[in-house]
PDB file of N, CA and C in Angstrom:
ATOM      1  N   UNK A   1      20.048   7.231   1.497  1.00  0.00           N
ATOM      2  CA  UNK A   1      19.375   6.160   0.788  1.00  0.00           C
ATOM      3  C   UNK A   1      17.884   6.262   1.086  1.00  0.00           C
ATOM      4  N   UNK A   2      16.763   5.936   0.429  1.00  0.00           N
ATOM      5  CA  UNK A   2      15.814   5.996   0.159  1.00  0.00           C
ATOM      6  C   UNK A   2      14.914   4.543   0.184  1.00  0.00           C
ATOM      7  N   UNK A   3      13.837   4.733   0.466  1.00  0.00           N
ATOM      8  CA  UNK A   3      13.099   2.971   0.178  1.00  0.00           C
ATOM      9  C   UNK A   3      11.843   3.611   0.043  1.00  0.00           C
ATOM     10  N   UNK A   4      10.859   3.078  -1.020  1.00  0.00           N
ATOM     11  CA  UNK A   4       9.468   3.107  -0.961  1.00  0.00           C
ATOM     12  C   UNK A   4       8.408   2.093  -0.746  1.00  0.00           C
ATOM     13  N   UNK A   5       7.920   1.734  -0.116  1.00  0.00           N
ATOM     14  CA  UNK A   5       7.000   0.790   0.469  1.00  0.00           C
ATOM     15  C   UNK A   5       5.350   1.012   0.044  1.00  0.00           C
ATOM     16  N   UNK A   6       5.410   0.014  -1.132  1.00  0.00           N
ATOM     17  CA  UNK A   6       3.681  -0.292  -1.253  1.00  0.00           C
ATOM     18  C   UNK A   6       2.952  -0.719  -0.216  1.00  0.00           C
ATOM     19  N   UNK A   7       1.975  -0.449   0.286  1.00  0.00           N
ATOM     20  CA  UNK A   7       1.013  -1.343   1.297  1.00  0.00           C
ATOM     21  C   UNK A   7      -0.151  -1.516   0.774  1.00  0.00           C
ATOM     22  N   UNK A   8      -0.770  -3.140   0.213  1.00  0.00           N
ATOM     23  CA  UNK A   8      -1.893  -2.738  -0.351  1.00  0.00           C
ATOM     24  C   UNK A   8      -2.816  -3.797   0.798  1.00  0.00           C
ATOM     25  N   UNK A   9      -4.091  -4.224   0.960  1.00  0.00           N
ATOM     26  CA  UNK A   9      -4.733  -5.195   1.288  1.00  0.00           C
ATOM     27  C   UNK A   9      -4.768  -6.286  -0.201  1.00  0.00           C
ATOM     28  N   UNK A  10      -4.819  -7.692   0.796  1.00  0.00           N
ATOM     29  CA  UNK A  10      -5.001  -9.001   0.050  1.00  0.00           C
ATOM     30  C   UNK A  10      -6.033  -9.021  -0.613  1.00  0.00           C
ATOM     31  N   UNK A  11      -5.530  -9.450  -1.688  1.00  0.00           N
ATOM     32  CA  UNK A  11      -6.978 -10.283  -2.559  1.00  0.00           C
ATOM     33  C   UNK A  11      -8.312 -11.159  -1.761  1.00  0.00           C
ATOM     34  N   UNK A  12      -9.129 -10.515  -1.766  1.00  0.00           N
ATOM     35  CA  UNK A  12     -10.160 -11.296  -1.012  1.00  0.00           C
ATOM     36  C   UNK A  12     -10.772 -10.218   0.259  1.00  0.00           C
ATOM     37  N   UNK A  13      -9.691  -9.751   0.299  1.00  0.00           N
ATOM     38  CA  UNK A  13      -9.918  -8.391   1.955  1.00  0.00           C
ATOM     39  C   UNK A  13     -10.507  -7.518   1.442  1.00  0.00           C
ATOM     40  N   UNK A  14     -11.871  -7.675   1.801  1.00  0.00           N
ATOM     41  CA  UNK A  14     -12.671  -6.072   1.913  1.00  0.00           C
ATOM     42  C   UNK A  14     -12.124  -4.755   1.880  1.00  0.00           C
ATOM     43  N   UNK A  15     -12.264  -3.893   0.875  1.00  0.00           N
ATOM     44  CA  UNK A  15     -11.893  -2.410   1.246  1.00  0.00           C
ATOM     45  C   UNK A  15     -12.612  -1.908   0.841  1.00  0.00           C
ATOM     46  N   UNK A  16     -13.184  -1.240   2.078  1.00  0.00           N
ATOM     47  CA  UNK A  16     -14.236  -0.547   2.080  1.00  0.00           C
ATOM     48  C   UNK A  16     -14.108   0.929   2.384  1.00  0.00           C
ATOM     49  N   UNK A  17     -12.774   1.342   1.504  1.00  0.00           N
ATOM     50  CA  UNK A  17     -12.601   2.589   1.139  1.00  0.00           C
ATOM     51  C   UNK A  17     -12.219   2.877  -0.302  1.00  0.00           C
ATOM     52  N   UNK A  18     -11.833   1.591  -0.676  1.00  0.00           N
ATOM     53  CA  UNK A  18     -11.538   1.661  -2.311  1.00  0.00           C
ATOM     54  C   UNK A  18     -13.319   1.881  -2.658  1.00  0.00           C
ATOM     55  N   UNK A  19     -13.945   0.858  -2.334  1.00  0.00           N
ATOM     56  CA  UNK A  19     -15.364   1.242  -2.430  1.00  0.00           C
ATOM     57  C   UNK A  19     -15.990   2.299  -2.186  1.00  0.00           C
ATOM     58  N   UNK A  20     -15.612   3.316  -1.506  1.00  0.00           N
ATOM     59  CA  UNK A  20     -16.372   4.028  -1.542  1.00  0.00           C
ATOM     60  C   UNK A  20     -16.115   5.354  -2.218  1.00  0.00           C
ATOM     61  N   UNK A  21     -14.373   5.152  -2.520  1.00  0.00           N
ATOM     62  CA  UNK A  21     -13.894   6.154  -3.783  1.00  0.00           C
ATOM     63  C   UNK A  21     -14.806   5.176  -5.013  1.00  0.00           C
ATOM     64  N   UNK A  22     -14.842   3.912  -5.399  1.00  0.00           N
ATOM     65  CA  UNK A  22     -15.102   3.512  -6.538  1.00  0.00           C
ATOM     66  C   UNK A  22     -17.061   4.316  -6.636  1.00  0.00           C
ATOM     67  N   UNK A  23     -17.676   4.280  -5.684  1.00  0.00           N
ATOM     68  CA  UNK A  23     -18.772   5.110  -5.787  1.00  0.00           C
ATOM     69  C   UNK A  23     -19.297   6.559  -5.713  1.00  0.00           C
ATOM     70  N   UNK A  24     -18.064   7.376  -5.180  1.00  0.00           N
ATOM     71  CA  UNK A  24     -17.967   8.560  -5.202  1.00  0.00           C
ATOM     72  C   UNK A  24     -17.857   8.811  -6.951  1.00  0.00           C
ATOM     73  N   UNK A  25     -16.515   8.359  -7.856  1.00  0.00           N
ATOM     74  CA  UNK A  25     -16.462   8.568  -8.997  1.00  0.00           C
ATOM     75  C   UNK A  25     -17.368   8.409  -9.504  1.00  0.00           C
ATOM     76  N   UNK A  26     -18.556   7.249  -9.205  1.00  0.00           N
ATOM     77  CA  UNK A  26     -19.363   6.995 -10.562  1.00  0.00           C
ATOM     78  C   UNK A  26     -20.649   8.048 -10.302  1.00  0.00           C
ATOM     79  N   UNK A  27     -20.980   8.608  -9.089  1.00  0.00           N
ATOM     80  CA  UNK A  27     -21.810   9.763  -8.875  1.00  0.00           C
ATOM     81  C   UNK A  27     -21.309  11.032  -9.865  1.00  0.00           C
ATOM     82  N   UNK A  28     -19.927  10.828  -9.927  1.00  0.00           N
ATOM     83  CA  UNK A  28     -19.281  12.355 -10.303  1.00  0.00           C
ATOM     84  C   UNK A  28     -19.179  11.920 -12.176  1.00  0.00           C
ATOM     85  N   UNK A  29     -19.632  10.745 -12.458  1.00  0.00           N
ATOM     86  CA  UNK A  29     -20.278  10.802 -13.839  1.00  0.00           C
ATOM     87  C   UNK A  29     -19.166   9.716 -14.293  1.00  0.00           C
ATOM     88  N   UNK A  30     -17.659   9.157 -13.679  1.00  0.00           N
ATOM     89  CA  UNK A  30     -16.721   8.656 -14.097  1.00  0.00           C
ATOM     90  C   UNK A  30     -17.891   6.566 -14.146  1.00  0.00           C
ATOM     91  N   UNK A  31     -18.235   7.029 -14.912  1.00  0.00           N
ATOM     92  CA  UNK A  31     -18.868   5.463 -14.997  1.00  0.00           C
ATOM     93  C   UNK A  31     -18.075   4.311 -15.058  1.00  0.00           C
ATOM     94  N   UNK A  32     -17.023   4.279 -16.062  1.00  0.00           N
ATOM     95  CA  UNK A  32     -15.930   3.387 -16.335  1.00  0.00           C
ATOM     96  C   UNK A  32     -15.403   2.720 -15.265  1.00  0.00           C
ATOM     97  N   UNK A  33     -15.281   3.063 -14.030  1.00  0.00           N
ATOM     98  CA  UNK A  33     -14.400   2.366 -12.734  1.00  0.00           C
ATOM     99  C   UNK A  33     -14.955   1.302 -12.584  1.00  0.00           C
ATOM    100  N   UNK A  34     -14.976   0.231 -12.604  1.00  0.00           N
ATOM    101  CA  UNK A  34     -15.518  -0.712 -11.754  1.00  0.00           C
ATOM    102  C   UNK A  34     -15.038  -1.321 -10.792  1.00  0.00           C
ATOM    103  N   UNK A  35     -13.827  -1.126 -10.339  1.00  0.00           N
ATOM    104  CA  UNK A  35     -13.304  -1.664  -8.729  1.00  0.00           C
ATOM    105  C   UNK A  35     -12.141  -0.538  -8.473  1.00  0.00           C
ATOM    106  N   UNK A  36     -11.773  -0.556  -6.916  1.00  0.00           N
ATOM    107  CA  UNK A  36     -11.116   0.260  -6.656  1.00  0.00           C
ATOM    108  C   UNK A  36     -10.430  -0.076  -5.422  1.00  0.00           C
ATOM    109  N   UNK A  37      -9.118  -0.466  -5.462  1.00  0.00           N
ATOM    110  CA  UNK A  37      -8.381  -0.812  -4.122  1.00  0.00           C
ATOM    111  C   UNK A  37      -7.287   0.008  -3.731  1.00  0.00           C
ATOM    112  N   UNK A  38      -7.523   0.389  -2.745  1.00  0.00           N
ATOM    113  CA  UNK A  38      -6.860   1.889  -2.077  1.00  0.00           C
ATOM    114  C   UNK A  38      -5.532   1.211  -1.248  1.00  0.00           C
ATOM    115  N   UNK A  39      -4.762   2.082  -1.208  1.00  0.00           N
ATOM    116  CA  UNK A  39      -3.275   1.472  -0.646  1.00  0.00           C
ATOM    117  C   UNK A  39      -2.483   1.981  -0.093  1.00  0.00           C
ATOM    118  N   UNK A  40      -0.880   2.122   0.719  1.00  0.00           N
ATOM    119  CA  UNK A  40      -0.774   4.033   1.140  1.00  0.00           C
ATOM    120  C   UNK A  40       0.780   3.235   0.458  1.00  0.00           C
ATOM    121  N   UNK A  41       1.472   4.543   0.450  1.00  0.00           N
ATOM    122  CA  UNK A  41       3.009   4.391   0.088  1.00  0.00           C
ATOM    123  C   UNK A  41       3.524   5.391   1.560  1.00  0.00           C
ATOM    124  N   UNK A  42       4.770   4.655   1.772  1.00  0.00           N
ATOM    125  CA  UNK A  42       5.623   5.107   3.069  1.00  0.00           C
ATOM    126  C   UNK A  42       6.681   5.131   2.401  1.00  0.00           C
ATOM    127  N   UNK A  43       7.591   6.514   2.498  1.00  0.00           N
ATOM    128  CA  UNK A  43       8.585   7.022   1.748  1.00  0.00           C
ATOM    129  C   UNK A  43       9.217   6.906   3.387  1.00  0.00           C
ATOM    130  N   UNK A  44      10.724   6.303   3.197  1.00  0.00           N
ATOM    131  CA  UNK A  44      11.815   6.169   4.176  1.00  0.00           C
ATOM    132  C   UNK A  44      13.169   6.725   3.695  1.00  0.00           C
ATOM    133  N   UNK A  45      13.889   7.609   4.690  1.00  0.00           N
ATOM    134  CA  UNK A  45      14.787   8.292   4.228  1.00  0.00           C
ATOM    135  C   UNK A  45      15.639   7.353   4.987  1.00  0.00           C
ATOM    136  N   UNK A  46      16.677   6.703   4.887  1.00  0.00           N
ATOM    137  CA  UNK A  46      17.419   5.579   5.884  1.00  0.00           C
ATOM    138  C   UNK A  46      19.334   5.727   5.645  1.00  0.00           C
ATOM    139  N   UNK A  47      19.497   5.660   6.668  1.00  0.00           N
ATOM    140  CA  UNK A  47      21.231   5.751   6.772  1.00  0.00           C
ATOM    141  C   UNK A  47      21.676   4.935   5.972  1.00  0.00           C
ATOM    142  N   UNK A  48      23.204   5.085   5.500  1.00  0.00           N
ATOM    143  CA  UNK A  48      23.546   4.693   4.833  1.00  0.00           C
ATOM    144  C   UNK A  48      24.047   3.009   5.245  1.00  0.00           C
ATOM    145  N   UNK A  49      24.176   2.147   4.991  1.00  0.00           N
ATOM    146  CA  UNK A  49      24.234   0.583   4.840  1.00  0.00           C
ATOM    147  C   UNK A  49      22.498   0.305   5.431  1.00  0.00           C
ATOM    148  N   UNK A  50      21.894   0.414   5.106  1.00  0.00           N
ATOM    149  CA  UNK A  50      20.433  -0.113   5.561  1.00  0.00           C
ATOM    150  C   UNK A  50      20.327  -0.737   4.228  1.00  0.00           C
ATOM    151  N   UNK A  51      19.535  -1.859   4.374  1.00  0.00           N
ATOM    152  CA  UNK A  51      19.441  -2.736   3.304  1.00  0.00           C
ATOM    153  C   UNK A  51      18.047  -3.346   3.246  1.00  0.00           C
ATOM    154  N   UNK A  52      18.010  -4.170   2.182  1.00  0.00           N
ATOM    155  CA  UNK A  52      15.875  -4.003   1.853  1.00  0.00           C
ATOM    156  C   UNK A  52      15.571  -5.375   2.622  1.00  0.00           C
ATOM    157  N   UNK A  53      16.274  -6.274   3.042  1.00  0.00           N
ATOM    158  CA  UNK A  53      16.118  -6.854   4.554  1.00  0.00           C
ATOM    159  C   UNK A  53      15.523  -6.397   5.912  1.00  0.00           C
ATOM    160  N   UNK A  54      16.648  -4.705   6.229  1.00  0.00           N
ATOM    161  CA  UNK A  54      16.222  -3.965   7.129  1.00  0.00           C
ATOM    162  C   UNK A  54      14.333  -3.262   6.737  1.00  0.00           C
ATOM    163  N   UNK A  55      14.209  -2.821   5.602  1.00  0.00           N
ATOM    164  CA  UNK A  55      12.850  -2.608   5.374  1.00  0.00           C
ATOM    165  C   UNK A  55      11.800  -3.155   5.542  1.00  0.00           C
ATOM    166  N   UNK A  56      12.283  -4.684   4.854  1.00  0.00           N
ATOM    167  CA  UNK A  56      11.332  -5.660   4.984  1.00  0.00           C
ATOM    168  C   UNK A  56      11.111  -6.421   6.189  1.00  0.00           C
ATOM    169  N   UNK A  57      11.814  -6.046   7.384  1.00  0.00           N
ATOM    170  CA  UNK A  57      11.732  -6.184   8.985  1.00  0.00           C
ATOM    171  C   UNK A  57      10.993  -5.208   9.494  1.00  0.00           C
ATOM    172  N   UNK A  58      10.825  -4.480   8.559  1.00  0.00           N
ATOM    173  CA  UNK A  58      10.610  -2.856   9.663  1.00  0.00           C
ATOM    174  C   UNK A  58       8.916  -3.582   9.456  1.00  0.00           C
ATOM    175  N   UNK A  59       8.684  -3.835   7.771  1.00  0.00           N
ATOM    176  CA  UNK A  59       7.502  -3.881   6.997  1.00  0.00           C
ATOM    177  C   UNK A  59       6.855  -5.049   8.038  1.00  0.00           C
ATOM    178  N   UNK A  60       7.176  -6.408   8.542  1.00  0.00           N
ATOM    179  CA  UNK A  60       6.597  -7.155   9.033  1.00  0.00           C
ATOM    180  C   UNK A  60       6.536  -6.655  10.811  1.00  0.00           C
ATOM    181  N   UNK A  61       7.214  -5.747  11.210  1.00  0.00           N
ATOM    182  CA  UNK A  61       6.935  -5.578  12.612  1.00  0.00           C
ATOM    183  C   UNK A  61       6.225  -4.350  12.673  1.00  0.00           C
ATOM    184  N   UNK A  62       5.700  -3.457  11.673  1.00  0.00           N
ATOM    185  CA  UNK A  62       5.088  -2.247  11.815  1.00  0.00           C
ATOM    186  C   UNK A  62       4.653  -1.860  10.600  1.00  0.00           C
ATOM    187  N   UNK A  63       4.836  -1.570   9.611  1.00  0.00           N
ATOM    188  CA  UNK A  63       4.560  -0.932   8.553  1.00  0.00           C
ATOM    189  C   UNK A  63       3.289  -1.106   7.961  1.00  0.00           C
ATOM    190  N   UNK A  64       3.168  -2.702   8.315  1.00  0.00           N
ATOM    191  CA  UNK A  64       1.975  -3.557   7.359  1.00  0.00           C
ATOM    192  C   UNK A  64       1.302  -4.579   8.269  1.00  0.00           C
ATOM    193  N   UNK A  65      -0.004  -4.611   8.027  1.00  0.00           N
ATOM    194  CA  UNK A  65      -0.357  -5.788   9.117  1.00  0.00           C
ATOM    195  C   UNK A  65      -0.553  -6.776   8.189  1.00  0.00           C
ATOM    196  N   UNK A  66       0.272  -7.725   8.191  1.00  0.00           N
ATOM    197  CA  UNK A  66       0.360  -8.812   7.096  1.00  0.00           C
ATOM    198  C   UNK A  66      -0.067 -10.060   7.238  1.00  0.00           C
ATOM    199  N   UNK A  67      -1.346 -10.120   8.410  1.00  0.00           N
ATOM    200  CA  UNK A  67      -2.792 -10.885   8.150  1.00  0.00           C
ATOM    201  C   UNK A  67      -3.689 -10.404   6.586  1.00  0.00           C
ATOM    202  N   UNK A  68      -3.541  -8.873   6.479  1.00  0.00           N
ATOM    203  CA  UNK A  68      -4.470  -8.737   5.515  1.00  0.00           C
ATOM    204  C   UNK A  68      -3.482  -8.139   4.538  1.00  0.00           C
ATOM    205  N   UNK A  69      -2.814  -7.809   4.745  1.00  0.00           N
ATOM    206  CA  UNK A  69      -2.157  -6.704   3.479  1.00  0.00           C
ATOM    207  C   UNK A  69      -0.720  -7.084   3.401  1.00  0.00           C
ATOM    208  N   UNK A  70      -0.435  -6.696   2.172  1.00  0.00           N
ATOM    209  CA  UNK A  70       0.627  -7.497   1.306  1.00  0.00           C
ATOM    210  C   UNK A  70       1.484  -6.015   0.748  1.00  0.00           C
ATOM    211  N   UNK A  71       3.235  -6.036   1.066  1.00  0.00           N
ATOM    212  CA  UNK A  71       3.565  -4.977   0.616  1.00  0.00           C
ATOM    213  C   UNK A  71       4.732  -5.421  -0.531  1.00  0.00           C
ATOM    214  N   UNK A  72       5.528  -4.144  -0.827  1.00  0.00           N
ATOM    215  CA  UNK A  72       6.647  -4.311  -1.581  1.00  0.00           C
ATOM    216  C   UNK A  72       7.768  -3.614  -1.380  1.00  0.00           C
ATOM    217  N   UNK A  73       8.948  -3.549  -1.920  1.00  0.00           N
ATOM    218  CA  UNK A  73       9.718  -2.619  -1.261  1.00  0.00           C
ATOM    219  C   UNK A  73      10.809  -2.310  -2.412  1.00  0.00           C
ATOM    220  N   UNK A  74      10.590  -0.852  -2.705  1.00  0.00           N
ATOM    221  CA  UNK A  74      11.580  -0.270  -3.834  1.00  0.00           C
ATOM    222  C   UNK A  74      12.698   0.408  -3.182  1.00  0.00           C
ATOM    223  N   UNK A  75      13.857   0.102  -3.407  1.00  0.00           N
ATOM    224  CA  UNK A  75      14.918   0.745  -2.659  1.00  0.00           C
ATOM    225  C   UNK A  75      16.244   1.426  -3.988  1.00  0.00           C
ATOM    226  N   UNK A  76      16.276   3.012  -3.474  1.00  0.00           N
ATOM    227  CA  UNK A  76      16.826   3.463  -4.605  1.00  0.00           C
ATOM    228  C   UNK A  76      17.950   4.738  -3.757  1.00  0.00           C
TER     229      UNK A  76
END
């Protein structure tokens, strides 16, 4: 079984790496961007009866620091 985990930062939380891809592009001529919020995905390979409970435990004790960032969890 499989799970994929969005991690993005909150609305309002500084990222000041989406920013600085959003200014790299517009040097490289991509003018159109105007914001850019960067995020990671964590691909989990998990035994079989693990359930998106177990993820979403893993997600609040490690995965995500969820003062600032907000995740999701696709399980397939």
């Amino acid at each position: 079984m499989k799970a994929r985990v969005h991690v993005m930062l909150k609305t309002g939380v500084l990222d000041p790496q989406g920013e600085a891809v959003r200014h790299a592009l517009g040097a490289m001529g991509f003018d159109g961007v105007q914001g850019v919020r960067q995020g990671k995905v964590i691909e989990l390979d998990l035994a079989e009866g693990a359930t998106q409970a177990d993820v979403e435990q893993m997600c609040e004790k490690l995965l995500a620091n969820t003062v600032i960032e907000s995740y999701t969890v696709e399980m397939a």
